[in-house]
Every structure is written in structure tokens, then in C-alpha cells.
N, C-alpha and C. Protein backbone atom coordinates (compact mmCIF):
# COMPACT_ATOMS: atom_id res chain seq x y z
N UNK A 1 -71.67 -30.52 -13.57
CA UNK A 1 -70.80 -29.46 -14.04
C UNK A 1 -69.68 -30.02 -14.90
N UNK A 2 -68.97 -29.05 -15.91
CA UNK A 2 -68.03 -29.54 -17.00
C UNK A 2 -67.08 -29.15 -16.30
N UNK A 3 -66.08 -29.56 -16.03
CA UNK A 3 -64.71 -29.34 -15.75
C UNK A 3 -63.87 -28.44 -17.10
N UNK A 4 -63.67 -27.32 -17.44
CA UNK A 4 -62.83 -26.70 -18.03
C UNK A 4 -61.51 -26.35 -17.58
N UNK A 5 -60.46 -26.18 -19.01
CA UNK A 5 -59.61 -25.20 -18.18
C UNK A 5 -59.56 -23.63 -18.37
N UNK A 6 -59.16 -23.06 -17.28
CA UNK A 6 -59.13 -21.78 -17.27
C UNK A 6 -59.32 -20.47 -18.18
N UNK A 7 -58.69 -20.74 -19.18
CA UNK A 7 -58.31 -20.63 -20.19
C UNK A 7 -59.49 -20.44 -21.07
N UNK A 8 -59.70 -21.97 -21.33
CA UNK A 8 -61.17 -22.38 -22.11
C UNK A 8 -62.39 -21.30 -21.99
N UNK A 9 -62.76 -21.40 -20.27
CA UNK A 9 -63.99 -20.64 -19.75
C UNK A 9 -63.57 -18.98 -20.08
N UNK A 10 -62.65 -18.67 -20.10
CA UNK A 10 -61.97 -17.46 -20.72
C UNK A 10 -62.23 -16.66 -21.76
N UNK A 11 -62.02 -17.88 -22.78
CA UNK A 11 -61.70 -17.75 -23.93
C UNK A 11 -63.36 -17.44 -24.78
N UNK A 12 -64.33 -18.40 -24.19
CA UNK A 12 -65.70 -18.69 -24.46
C UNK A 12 -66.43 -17.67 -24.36
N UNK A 13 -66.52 -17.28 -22.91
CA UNK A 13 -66.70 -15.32 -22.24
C UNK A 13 -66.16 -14.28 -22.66
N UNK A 14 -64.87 -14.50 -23.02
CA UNK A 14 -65.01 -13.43 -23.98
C UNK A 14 -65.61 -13.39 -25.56
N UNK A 15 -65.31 -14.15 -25.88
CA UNK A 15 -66.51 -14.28 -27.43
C UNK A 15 -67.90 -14.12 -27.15
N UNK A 16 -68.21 -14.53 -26.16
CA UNK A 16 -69.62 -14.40 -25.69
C UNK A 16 -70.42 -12.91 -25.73
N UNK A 17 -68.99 -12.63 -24.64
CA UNK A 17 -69.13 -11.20 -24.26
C UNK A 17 -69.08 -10.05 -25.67
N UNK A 18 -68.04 -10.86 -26.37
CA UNK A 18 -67.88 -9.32 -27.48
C UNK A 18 -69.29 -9.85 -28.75
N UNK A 19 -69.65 -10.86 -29.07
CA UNK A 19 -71.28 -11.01 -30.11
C UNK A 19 -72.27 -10.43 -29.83
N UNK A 20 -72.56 -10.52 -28.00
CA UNK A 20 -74.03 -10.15 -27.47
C UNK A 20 -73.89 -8.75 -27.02
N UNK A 21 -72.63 -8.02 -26.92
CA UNK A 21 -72.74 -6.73 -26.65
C UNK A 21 -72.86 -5.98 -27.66
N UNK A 22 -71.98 -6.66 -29.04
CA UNK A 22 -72.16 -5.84 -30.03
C UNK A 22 -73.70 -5.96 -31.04
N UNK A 23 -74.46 -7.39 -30.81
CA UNK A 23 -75.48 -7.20 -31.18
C UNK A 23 -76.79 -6.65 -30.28
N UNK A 24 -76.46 -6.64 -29.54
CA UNK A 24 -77.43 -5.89 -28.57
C UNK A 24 -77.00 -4.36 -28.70
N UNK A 25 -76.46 -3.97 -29.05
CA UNK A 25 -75.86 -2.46 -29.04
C UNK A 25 -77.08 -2.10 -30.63
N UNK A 26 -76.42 -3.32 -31.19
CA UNK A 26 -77.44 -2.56 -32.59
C UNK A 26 -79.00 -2.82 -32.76
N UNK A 27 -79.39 -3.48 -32.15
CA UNK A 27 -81.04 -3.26 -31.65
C UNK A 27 -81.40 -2.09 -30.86
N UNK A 28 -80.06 -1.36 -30.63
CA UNK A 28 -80.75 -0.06 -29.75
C UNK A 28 -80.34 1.03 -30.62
N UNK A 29 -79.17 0.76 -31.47
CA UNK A 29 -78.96 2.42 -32.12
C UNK A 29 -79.33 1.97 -33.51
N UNK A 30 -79.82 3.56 -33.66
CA UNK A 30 -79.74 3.62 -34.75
C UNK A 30 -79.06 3.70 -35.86
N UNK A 31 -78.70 3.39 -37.54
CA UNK A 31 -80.06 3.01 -37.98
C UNK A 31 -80.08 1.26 -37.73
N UNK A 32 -79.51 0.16 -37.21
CA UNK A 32 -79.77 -0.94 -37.42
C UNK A 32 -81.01 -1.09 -36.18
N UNK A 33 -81.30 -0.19 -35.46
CA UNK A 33 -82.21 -0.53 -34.69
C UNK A 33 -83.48 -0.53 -35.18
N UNK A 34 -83.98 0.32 -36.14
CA UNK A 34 -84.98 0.88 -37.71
C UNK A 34 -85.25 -0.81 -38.48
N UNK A 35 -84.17 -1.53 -38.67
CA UNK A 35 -84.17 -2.41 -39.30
C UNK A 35 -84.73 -3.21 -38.29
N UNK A 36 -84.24 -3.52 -36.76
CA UNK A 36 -84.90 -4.63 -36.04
C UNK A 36 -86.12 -4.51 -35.54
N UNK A 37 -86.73 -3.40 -35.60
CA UNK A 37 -87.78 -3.38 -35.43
C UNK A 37 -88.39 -3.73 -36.15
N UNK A 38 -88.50 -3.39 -37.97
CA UNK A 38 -89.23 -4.18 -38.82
C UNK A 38 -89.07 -6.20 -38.61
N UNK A 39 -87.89 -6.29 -38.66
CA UNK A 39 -87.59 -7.49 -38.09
C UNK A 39 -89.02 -8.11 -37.03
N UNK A 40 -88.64 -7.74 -35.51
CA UNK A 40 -89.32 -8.00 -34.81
C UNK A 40 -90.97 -7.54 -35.02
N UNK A 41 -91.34 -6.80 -35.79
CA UNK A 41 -92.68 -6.59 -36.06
C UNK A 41 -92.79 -7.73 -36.98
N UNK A 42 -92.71 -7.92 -38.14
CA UNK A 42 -92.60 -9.53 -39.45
C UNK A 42 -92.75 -10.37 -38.45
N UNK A 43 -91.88 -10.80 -37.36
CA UNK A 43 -92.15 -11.65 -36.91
C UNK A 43 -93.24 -11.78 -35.48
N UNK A 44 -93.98 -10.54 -35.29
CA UNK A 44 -95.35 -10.58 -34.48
C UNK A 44 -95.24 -10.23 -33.39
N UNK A 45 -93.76 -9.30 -33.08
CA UNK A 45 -93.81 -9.13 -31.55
C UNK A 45 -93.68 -7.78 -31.34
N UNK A 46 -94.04 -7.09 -30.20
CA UNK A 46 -94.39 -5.58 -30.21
C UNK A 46 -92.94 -5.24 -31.12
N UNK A 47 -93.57 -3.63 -31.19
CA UNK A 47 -92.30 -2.42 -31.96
C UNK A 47 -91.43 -2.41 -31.66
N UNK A 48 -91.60 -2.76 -29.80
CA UNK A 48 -89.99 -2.07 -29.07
C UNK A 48 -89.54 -3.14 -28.71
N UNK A 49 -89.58 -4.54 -28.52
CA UNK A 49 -89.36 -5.89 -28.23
C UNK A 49 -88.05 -5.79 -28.74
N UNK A 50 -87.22 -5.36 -29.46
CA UNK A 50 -86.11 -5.95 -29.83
C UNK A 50 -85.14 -4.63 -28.80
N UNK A 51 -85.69 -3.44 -27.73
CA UNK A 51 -85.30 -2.94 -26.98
C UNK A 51 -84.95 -3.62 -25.80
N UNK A 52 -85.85 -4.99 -25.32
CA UNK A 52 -85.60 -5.66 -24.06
C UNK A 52 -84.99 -6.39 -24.27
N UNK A 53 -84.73 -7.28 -25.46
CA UNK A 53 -83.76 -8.19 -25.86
C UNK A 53 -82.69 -7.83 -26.33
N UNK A 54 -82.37 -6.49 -26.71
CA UNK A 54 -80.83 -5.99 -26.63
C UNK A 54 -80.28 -5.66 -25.18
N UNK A 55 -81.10 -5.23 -24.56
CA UNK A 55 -80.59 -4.99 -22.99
C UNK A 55 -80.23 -6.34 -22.46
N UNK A 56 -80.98 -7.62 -22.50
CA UNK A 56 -80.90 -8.50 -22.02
C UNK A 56 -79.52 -9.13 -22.78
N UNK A 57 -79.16 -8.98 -23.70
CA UNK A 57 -78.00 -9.15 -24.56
C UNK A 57 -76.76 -8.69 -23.96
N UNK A 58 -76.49 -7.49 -24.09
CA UNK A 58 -76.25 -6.54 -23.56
C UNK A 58 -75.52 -7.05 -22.46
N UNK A 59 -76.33 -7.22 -21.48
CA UNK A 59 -76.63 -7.34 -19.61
C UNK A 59 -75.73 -8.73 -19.94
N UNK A 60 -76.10 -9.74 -20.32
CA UNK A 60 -75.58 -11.06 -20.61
C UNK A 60 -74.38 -11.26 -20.75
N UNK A 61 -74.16 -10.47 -22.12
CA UNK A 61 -72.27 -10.64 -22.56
C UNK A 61 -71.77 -10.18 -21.25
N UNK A 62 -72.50 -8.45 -20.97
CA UNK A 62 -71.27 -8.37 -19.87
C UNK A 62 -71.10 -9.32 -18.46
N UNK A 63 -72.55 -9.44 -17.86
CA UNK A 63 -72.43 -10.90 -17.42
C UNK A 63 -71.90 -11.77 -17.41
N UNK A 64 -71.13 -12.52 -18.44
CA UNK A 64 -70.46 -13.50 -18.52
C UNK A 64 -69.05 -13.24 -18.23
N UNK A 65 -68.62 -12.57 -18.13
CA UNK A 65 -67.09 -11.69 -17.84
C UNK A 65 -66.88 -11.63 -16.38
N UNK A 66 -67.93 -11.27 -15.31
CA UNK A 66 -67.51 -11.61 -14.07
C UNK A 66 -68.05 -12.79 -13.76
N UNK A 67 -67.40 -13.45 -12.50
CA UNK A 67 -67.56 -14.56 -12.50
C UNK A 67 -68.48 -15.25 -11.86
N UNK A 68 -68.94 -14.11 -11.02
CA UNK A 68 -70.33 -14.40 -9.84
C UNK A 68 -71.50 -14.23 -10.59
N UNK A 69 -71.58 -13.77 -11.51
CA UNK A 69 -72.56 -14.02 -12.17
C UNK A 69 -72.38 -14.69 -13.59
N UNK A 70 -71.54 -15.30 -14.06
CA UNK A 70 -71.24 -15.88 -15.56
C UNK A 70 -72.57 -16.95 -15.11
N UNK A 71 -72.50 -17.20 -14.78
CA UNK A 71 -73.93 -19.06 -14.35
C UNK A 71 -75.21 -17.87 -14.95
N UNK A 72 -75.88 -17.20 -13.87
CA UNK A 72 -77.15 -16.54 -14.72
C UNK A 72 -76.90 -16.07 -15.38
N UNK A 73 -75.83 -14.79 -16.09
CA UNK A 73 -75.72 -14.59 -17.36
C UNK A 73 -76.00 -15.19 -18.50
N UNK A 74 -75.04 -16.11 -18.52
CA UNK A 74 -75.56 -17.94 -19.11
C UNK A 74 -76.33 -17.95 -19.15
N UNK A 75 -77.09 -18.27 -18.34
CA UNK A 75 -78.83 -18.69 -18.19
C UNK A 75 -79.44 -17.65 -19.18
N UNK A 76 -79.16 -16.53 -18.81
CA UNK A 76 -80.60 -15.42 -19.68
C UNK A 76 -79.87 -15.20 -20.89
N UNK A 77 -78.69 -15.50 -21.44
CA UNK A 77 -78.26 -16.00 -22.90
C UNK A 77 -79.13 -16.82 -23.65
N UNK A 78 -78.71 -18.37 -22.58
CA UNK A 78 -79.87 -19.52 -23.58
C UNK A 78 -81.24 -19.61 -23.65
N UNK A 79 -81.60 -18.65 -22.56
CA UNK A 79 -83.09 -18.49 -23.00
C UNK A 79 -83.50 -17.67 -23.75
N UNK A 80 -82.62 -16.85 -24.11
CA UNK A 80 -82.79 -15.57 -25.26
C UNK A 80 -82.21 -16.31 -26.76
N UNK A 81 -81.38 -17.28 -26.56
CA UNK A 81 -81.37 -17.91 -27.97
C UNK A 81 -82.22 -18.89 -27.93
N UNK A 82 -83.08 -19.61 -27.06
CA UNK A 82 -84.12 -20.72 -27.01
C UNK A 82 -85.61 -19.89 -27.98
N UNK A 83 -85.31 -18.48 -27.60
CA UNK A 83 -86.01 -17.71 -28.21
C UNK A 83 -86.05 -17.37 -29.56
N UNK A 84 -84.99 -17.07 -30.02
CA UNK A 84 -84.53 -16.84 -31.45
C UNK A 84 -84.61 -18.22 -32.41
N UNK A 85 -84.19 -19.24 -31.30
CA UNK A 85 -84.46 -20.36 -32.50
C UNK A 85 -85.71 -20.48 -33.04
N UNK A 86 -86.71 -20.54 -31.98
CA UNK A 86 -87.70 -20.44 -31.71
C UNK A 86 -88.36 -19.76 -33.20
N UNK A 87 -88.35 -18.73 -33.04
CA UNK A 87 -89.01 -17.52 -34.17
C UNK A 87 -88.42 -17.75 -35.28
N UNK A 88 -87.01 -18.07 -35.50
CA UNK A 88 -86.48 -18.56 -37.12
C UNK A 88 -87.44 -19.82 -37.14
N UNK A 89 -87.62 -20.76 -36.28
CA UNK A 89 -88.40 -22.11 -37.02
C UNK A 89 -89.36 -21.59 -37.10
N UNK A 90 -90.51 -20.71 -36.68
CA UNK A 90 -91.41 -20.53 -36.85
C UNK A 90 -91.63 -20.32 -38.16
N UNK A 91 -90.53 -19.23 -38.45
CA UNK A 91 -90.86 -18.61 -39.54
C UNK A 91 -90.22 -19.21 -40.84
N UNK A 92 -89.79 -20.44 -40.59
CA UNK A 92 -88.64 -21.06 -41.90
C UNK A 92 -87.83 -20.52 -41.89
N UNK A 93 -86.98 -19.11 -41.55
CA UNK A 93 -85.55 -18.86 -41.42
C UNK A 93 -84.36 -19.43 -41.43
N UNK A 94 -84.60 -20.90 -42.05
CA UNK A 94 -83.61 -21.95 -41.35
C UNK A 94 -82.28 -21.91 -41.20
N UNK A 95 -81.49 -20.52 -42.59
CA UNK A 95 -80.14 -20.31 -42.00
C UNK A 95 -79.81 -19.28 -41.12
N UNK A 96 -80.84 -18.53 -40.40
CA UNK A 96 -80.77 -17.84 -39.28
C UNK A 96 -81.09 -18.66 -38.16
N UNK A 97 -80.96 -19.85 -38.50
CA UNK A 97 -80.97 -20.86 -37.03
C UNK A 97 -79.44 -20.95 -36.56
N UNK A 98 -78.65 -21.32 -37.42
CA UNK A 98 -77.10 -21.20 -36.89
C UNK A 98 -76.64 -20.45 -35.64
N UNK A 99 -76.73 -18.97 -35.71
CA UNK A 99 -75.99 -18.36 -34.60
C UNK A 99 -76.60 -18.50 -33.54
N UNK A 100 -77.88 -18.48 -33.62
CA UNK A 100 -78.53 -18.61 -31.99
C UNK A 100 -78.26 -20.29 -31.73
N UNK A 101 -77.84 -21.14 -32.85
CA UNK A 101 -77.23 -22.55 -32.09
C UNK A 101 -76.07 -22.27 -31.63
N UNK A 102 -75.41 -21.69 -32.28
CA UNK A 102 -74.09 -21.68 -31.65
C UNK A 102 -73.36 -20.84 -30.60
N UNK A 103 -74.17 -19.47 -30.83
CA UNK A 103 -74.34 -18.86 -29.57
C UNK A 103 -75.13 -19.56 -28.34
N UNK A 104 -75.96 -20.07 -28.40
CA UNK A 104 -76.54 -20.61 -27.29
C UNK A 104 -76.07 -21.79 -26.46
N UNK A 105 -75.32 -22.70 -27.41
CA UNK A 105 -74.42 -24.00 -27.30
C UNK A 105 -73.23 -23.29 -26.66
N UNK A 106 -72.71 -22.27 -26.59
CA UNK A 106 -71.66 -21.90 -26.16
C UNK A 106 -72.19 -21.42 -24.51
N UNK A 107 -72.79 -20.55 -24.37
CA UNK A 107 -73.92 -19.91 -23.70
C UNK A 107 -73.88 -20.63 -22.51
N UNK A 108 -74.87 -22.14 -23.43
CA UNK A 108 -75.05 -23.29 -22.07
C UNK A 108 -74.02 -23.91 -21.84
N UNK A 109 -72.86 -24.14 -22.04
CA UNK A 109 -71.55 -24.58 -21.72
C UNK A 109 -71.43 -23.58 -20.90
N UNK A 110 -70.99 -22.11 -20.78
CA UNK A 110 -70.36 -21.50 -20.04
C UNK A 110 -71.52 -21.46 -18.51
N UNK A 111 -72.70 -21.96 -18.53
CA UNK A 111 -73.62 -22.02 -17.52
C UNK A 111 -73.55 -23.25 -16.73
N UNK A 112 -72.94 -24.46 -17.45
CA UNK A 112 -72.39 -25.63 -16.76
C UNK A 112 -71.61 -25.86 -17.00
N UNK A 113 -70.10 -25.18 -17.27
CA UNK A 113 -68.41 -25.20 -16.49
C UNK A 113 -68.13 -24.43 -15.82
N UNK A 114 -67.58 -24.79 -15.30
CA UNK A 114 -66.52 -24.31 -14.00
C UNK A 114 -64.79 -24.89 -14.57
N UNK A 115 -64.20 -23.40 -13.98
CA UNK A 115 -62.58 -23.91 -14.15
C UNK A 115 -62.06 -24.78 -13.79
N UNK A 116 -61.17 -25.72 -14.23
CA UNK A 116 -60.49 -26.53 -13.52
C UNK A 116 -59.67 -26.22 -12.65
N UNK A 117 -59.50 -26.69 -11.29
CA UNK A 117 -59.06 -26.42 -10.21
C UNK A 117 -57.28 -26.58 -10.75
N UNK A 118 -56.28 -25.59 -10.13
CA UNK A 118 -55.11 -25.74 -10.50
C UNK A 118 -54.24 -27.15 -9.42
């Protein structure tokens, strides 16, 4: 485990929290949800696939905000950007590799720190 301070793990969860809620919000409404579906179809995965991965988004950010669950929150973050990297390399996307690094690098930090004890 990383030793953070308070603050830090704070600061991380909430950024966390406000990217994956607001992009998970737009895989479900419309019209950017119209767009991710073409998205997620181009790249070979059912119609509604970008419906379970906004929930899981979604579920995640807010996840990371309480504290009994920030660890699996975490968890189903970096496996949802292990995912995204995933499908940009597939597909050569290479500057849509960025956010799911850096979202996910953040992600797995907040899944192995813990606050520093006062």
C-alpha cells in the first residue's frame, strides 16, 4: 500500500469521481449516447455495450468517494480502462490512449493508497 496524505486521496477521488460520472452519464443520454454506440459498434462490440460501461463508470466515480468501497471502485475503474486501452491499440487510436492512461494510473493509485495516518 502507498501511504498518502489525506488530502492527496481526496483530491484524486474527486477528479476521479467528477470524469467517470460525467463520461458515463454521456454513454447513456442522448444525443452523445447515438455517437457511442457507433463508436462501440466500429470497434466490434454489441449496440448497447457502451450502456454497461457507463453504469460501470458511473458506479465507479461514485465509488471512489466513499471510503469502504474506494479499493473496488478502483478496481472496476482499471479494469474498465485496461479495457479502453485495450480497443484504442487495437484499433491504432493511439491519441485516445492518453485518458484511459491517465485515468487508469490515477484509478490504480487510489486502489493502492491509503491515507496517511495523522
Amino acid at each position: 500500500m502507498i501511504k498518502l496524505p489525506a488530502v492527496a486521496v481526496w483530491a484524486c477521488a474527486i477528479f476521479l469521481a467528477v470524469a467517470f460520472v460525467f463520461v458515463g452519464i454521456s454513454k447513456l443520454r442522448d444525443p452523445a449516447a447515438v455517437r457511442w454506440t457507433e463508436r462501440f459498434v466500429q470497434w466490434g462490440y454489441p449496440a448497447n455495450a457502451q450502456y454497461v460501461v457507463g453504469v460501470l463508470e458511473i458506479l465507479g466515480g461514485v465509488g471512489v468517494l466513499i471510503p469502504r468501497w474506494r479499493q473496488a471502485a478502483a478496481a472496476t475503474l482499471v479494469v474498465v480502462m485496461i479495457g479502453a486501452l485495450g480497443t484504442h491499440a487495437v484499433h491504432a487510436e493511439f491519441p485516445r490512449l492518453i485518458p484511459p492512461l491517465v485515468l487508469g494510473g490515477l484509478a490504480f493509485l487510489m486502489y493502492s493508497a491509503r491515507p496517511r495516518a495523522r
